[in-house]
C-alpha atoms as a PDB file:
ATOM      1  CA  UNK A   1     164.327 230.050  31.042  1.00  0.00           C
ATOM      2  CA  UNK A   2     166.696 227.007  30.447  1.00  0.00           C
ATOM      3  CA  UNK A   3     165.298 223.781  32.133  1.00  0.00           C
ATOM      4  CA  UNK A   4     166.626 219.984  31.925  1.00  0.00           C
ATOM      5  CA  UNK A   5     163.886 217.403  33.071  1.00  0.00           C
ATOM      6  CA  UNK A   6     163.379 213.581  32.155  1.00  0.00           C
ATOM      7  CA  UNK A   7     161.093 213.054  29.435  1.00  0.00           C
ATOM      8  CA  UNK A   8     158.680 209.949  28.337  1.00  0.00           C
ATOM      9  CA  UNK A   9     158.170 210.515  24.728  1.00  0.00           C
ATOM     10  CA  UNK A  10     154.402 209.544  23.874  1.00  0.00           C
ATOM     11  CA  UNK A  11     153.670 210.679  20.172  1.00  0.00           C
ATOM     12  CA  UNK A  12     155.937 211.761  17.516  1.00  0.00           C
ATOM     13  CA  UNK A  13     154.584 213.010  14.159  1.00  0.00           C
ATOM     14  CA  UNK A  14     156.349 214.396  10.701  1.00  0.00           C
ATOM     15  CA  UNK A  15     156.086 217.826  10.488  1.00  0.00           C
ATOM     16  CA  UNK A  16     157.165 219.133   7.034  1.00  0.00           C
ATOM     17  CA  UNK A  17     160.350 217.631   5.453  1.00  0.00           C
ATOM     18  CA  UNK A  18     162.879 217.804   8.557  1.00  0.00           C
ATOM     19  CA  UNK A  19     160.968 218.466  11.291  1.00  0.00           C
ATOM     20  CA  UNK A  20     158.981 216.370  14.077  1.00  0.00           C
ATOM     21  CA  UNK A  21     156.723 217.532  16.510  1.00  0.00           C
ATOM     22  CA  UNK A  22     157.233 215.158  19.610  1.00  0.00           C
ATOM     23  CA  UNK A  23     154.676 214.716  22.799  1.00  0.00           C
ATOM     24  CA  UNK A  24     155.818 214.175  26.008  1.00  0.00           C
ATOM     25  CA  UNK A  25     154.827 213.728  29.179  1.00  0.00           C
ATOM     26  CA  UNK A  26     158.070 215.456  31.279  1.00  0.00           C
ATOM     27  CA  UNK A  27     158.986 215.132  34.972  1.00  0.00           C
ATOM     28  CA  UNK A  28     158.624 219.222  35.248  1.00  0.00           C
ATOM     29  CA  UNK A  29     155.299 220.014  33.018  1.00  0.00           C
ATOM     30  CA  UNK A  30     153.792 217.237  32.630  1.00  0.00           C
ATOM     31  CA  UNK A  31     152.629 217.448  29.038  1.00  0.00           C
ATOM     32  CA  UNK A  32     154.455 219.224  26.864  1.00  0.00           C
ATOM     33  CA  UNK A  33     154.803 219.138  23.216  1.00  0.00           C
ATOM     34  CA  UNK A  34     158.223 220.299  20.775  1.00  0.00           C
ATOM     35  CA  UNK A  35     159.167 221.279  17.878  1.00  0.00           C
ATOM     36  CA  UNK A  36     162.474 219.999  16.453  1.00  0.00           C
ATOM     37  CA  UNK A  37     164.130 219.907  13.342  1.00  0.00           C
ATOM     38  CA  UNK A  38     166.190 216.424  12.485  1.00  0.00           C
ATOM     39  CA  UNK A  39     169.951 216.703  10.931  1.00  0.00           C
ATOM     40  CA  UNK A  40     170.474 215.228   7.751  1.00  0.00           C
ATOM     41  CA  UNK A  41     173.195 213.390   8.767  1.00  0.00           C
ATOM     42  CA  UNK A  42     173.372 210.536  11.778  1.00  0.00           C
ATOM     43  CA  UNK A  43     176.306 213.019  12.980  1.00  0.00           C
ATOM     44  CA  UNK A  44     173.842 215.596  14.784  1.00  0.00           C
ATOM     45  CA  UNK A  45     172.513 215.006  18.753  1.00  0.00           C
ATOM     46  CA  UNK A  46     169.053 215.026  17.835  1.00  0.00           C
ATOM     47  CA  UNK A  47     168.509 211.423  16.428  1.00  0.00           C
ATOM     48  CA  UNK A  48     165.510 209.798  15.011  1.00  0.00           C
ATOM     49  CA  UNK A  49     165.384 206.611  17.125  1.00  0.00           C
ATOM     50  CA  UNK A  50     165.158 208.800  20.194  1.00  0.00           C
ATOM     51  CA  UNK A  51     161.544 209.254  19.626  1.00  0.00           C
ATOM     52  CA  UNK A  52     160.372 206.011  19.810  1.00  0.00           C
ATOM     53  CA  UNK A  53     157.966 205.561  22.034  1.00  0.00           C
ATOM     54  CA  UNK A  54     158.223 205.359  25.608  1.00  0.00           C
ATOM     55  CA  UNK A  55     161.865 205.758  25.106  1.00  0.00           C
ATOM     56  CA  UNK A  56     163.245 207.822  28.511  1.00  0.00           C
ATOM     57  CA  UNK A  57     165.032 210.626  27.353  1.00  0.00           C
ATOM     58  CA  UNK A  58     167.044 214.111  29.151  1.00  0.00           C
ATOM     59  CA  UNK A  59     165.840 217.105  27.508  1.00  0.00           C
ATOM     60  CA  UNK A  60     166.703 220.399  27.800  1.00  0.00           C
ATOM     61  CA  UNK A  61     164.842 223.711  26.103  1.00  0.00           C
ATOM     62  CA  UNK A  62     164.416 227.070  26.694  1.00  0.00           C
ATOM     63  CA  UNK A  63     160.535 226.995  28.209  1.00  0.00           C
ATOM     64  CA  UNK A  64     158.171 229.399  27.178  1.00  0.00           C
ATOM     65  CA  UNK A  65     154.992 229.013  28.934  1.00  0.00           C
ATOM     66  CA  UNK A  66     152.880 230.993  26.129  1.00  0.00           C
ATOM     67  CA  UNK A  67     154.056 228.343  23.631  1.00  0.00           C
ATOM     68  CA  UNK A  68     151.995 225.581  22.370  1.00  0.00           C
ATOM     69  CA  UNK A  69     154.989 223.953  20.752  1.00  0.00           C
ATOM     70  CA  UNK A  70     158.545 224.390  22.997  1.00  0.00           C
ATOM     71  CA  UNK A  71     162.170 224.017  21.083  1.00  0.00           C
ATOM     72  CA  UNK A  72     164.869 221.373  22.200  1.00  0.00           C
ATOM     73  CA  UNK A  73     168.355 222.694  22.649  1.00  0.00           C
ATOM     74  CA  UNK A  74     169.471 219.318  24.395  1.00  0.00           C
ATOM     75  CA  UNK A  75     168.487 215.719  24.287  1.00  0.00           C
ATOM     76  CA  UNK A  76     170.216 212.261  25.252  1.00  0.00           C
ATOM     77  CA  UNK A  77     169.343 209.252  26.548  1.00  0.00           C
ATOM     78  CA  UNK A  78     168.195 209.045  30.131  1.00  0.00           C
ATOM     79  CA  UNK A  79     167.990 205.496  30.315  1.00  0.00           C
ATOM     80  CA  UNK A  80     168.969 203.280  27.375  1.00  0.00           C
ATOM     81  CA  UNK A  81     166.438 200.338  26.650  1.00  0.00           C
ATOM     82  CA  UNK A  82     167.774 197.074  26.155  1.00  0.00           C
ATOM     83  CA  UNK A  83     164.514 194.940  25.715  1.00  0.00           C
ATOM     84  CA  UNK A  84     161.263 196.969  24.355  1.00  0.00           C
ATOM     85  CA  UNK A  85     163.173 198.062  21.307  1.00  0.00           C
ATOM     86  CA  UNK A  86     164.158 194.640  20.160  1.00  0.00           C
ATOM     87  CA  UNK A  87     161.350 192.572  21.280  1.00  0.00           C
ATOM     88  CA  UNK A  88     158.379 192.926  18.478  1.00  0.00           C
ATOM     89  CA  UNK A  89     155.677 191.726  21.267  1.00  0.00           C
ATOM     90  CA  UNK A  90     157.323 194.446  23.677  1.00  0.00           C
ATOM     91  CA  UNK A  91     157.276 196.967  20.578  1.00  0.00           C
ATOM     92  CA  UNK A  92     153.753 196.571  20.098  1.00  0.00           C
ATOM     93  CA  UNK A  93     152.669 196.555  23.682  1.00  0.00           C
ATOM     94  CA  UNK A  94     154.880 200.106  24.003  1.00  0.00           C
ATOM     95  CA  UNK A  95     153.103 201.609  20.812  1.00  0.00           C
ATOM     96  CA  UNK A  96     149.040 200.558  22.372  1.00  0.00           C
ATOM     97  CA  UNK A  97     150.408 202.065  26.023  1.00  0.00           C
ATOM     98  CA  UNK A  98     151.953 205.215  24.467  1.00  0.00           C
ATOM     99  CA  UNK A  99     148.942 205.775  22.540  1.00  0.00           C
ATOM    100  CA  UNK A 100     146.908 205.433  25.175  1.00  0.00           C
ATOM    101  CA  UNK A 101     149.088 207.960  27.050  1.00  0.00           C
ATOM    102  CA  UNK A 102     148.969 210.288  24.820  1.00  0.00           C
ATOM    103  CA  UNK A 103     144.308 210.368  25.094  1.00  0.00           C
ATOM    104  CA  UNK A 104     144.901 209.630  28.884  1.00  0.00           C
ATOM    105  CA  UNK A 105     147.063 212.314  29.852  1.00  0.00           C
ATOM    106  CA  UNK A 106     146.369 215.598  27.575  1.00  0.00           C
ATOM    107  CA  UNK A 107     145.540 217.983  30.779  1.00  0.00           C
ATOM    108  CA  UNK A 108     148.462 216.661  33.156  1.00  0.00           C
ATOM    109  CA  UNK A 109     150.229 219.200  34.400  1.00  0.00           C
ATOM    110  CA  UNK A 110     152.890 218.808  36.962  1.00  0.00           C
ATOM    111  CA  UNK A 111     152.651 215.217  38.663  1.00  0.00           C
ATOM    112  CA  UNK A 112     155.662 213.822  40.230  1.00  0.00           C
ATOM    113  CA  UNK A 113     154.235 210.690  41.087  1.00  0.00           C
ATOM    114  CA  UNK A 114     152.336 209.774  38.245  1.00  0.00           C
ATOM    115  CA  UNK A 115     156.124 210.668  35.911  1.00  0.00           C
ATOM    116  CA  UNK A 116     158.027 208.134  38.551  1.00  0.00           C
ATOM    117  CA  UNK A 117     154.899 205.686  38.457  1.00  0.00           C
ATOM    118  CA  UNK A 118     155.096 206.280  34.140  1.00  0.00           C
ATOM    119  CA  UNK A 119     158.926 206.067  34.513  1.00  0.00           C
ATOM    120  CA  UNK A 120     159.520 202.926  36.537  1.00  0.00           C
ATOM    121  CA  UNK A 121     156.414 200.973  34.564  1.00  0.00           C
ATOM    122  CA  UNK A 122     158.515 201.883  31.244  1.00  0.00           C
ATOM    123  CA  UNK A 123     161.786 199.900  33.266  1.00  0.00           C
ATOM    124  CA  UNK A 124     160.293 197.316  34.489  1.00  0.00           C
ATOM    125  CA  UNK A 125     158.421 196.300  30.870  1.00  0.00           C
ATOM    126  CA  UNK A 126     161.881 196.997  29.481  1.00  0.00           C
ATOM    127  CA  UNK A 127     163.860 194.087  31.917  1.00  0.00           C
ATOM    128  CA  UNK A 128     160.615 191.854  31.859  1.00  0.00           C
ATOM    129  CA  UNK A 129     161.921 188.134  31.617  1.00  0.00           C
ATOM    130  CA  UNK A 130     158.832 186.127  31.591  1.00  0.00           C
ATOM    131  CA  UNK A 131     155.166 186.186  30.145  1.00  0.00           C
ATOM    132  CA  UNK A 132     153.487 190.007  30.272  1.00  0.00           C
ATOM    133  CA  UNK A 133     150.391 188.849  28.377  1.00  0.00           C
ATOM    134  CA  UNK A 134     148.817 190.504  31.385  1.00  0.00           C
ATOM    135  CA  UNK A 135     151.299 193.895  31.865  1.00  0.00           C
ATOM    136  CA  UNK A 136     148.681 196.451  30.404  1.00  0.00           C
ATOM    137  CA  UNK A 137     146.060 195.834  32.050  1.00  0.00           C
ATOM    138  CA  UNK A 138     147.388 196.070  35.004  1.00  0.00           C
ATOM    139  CA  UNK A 139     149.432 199.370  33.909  1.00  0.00           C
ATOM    140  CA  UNK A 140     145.995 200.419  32.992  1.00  0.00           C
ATOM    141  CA  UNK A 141     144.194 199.395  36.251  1.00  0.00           C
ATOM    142  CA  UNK A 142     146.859 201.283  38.238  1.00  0.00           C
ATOM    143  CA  UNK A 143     146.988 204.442  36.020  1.00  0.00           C
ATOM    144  CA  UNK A 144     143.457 204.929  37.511  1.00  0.00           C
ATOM    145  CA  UNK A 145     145.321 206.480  40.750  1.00  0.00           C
ATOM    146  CA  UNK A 146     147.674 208.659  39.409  1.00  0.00           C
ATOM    147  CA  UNK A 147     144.983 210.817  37.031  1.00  0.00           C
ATOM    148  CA  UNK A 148     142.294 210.654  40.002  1.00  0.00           C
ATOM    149  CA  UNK A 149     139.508 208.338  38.187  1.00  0.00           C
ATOM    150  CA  UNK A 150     140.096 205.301  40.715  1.00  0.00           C
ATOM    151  CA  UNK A 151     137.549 203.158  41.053  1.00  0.00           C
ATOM    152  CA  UNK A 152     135.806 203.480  44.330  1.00  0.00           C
ATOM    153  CA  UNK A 153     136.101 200.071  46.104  1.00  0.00           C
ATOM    154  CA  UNK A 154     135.487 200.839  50.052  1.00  0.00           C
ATOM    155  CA  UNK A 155     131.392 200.411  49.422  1.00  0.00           C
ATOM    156  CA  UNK A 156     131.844 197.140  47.695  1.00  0.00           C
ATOM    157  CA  UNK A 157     129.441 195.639  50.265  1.00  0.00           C
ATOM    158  CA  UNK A 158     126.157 197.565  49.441  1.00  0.00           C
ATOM    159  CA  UNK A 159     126.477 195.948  46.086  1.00  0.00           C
ATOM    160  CA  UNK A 160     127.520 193.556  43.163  1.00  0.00           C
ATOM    161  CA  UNK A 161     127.520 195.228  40.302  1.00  0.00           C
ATOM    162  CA  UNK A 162     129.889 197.771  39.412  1.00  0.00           C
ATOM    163  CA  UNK A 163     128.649 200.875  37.966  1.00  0.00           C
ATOM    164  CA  UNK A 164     131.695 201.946  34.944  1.00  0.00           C
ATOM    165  CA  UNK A 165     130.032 205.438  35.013  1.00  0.00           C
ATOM    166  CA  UNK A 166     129.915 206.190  38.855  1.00  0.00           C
ATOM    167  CA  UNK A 167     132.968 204.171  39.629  1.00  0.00           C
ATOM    168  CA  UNK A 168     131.724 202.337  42.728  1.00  0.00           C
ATOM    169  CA  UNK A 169     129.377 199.153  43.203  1.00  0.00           C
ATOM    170  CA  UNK A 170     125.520 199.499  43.417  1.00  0.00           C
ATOM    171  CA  UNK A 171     123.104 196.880  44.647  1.00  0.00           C
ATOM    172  CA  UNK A 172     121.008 197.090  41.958  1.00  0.00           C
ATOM    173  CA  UNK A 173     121.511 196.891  38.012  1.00  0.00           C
ATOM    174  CA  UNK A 174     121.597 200.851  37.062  1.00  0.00           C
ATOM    175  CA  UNK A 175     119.115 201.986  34.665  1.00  0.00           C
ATOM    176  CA  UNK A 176     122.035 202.539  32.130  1.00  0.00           C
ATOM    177  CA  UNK A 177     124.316 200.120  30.199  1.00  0.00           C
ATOM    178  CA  UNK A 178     127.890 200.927  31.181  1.00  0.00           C
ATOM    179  CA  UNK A 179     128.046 199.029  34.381  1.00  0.00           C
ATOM    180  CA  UNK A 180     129.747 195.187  35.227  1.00  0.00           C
ATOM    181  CA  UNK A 181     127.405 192.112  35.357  1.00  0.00           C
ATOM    182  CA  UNK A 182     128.236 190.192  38.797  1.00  0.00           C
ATOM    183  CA  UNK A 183     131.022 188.094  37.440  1.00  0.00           C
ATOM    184  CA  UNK A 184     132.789 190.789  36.037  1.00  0.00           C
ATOM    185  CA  UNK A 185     132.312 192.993  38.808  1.00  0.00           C
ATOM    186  CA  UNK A 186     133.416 190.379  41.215  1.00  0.00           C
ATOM    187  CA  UNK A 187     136.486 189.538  38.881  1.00  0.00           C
ATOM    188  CA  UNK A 188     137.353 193.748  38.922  1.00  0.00           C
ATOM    189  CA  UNK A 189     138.435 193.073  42.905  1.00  0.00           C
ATOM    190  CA  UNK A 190     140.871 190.217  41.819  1.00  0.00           C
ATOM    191  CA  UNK A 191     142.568 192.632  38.758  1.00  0.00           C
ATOM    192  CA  UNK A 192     142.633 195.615  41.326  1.00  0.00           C
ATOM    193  CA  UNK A 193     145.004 193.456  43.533  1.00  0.00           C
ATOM    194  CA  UNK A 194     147.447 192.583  40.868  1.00  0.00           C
ATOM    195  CA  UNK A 195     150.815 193.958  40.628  1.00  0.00           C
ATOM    196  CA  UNK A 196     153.480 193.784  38.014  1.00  0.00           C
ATOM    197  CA  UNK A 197     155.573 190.818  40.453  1.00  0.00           C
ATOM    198  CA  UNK A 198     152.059 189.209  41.040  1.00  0.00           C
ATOM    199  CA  UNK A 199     150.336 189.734  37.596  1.00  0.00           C
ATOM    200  CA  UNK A 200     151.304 185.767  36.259  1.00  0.00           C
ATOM    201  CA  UNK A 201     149.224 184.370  39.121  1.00  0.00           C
ATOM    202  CA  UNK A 202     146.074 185.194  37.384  1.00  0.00           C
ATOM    203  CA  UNK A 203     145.629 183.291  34.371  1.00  0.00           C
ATOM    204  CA  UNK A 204     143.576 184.481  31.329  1.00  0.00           C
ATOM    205  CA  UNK A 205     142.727 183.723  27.779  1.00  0.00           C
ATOM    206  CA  UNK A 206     142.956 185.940  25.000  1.00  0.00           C
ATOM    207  CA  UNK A 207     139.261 186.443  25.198  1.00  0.00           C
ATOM    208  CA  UNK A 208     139.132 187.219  28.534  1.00  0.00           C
ATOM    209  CA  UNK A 209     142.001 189.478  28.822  1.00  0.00           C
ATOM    210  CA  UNK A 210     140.534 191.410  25.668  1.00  0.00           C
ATOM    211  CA  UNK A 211     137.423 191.978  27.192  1.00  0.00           C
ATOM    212  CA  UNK A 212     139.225 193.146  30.128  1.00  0.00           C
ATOM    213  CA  UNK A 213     140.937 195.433  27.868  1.00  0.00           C
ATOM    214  CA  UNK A 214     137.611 196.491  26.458  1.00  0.00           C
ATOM    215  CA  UNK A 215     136.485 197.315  29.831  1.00  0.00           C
ATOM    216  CA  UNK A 216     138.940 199.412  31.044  1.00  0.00           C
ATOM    217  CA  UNK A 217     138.970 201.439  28.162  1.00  0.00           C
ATOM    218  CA  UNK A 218     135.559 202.191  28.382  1.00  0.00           C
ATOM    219  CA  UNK A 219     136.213 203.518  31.823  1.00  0.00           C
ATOM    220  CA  UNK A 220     138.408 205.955  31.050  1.00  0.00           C
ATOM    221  CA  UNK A 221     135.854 207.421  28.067  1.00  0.00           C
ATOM    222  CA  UNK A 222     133.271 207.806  30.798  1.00  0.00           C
ATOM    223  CA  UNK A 223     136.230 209.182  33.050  1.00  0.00           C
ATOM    224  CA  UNK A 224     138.431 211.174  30.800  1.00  0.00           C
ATOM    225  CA  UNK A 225     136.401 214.078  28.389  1.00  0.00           C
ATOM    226  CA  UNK A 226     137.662 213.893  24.709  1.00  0.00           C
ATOM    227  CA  UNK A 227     139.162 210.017  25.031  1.00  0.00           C
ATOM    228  CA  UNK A 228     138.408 208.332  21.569  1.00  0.00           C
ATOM    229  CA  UNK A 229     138.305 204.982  19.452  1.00  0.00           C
ATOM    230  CA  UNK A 230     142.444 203.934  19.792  1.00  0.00           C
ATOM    231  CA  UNK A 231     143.773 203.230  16.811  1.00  0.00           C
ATOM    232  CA  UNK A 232     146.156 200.434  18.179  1.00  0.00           C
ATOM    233  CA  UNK A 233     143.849 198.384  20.010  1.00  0.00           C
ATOM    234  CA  UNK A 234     142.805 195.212  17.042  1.00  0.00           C
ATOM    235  CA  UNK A 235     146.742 195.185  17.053  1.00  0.00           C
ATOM    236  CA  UNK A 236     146.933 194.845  20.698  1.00  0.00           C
ATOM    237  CA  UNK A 237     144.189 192.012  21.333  1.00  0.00           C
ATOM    238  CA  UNK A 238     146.048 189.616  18.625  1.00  0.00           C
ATOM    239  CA  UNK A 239     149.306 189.877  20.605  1.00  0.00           C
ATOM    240  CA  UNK A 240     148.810 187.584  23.675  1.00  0.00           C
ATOM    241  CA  UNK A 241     147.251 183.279  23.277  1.00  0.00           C
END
């Protein structure tokens, strides 16, 4: 059956001497992986730079749900980007979120609103102006929502420390080590309130904003089965002062 969906390319990978196999996570299947072959020339519609990731593409391909690997028989550009590929900080920041992505997001199926939450976040880090030292963690924070591992903040009064592997605050230290001491914990409330428009307001240094970093991405290994070391996070905590 012939479909055409929006596509957020996560992962591409070499795959013999013309061929890529390209992740994405796609408006109508969620995840969904591809085999394509690349033309020799620039002439062909398939071209390299559209796999870059987080680029926002238009596919189309003839799905076969019994397929681990589907076959492109359209692409083009669904949105061009006219900052992340030409800004080196936003180049890095794209590669440690698409990473990410790819870990965070292996068992999505269908989800409009986490594609349109995945879709806008790409646009808005894209025609960012000013400082976004502070846009991943909040992307990160926020993702929480869409893949149903939010932390639990209603009960914060029974406690003030926040338990990483029950996702909720307890009034009492837990007898295991992945919870928040009572700064952190209390700190968690002010990052949970952030938005993109409102994420300058609250100033960090490097070392703060990498141990945020750190933080959140233990979460999602307690929160998300198979999520491993990330191979672009050292890069990612030398980009920001």
């Amino acid at each position: 059956m012939i479909e055409k969906t929006r596509a957020i390319v996560l992962r591409s990978i070499k795959y013999g001497e013309s061929q890529l196999i390209i992740d994405f996570f796609t408006e109508s299947h969620g995840r969904l992986s591809f085999l394509t072959r690349l033309p020799k020339s620039g002439k062909g519609k398939v071209k390299r730079q559209y796999f870059q990731p987080l680029m926002l593409l238009n596919i189309e391909f003839d799905y076969r749900p019994q397929k681990d690997l589907q076959r492109l028989s359209d692409i083009g550009l669904s949105v061009p980007l006219m900052g992340i590929p030409f800004s080196p900080l936003k180049i890095s920041l794209s590669l440690f979120l698409a990473e990410f992505l790819y870990y965070a997001t292996r068992a999505e199926q269908h989800n409009q609103a986490l594609f349109e939450f995945l879709y806008h976040s790409v646009l808005w880090l894209d025609g960012a102006s000013g400082s976004i030292a502070n846009f991943h963690i909040v992307f990160l924070i926020r993702l929480t929502l869409f893949l149903g591992v939010a932390p639990n903040v209603e009960i914060i009064g029974r406690g003030r420390y926040f338990d990483l592997k029950e996702g909720c605050y307890v009034d009492k230290v837990p007898l295991h080590t992945y919870y928040l001491s009572a700064t952190d914990s209390e700190r968690l409330l002010g990052l949970l309130r952030l938005r993109y428009q409102t994420m300058n307001l609250y100033p960090m240094s490097r070392s703060e904003r990498n141990h945020c970093v750190e933080v959140i991405v233990d979460y999602y290994r307690l929160h998300v089965p198979g999520f491993p070391e990330m191979k672009s996070l050292p890069i990612l905590k030398g980009l920001f002062d």
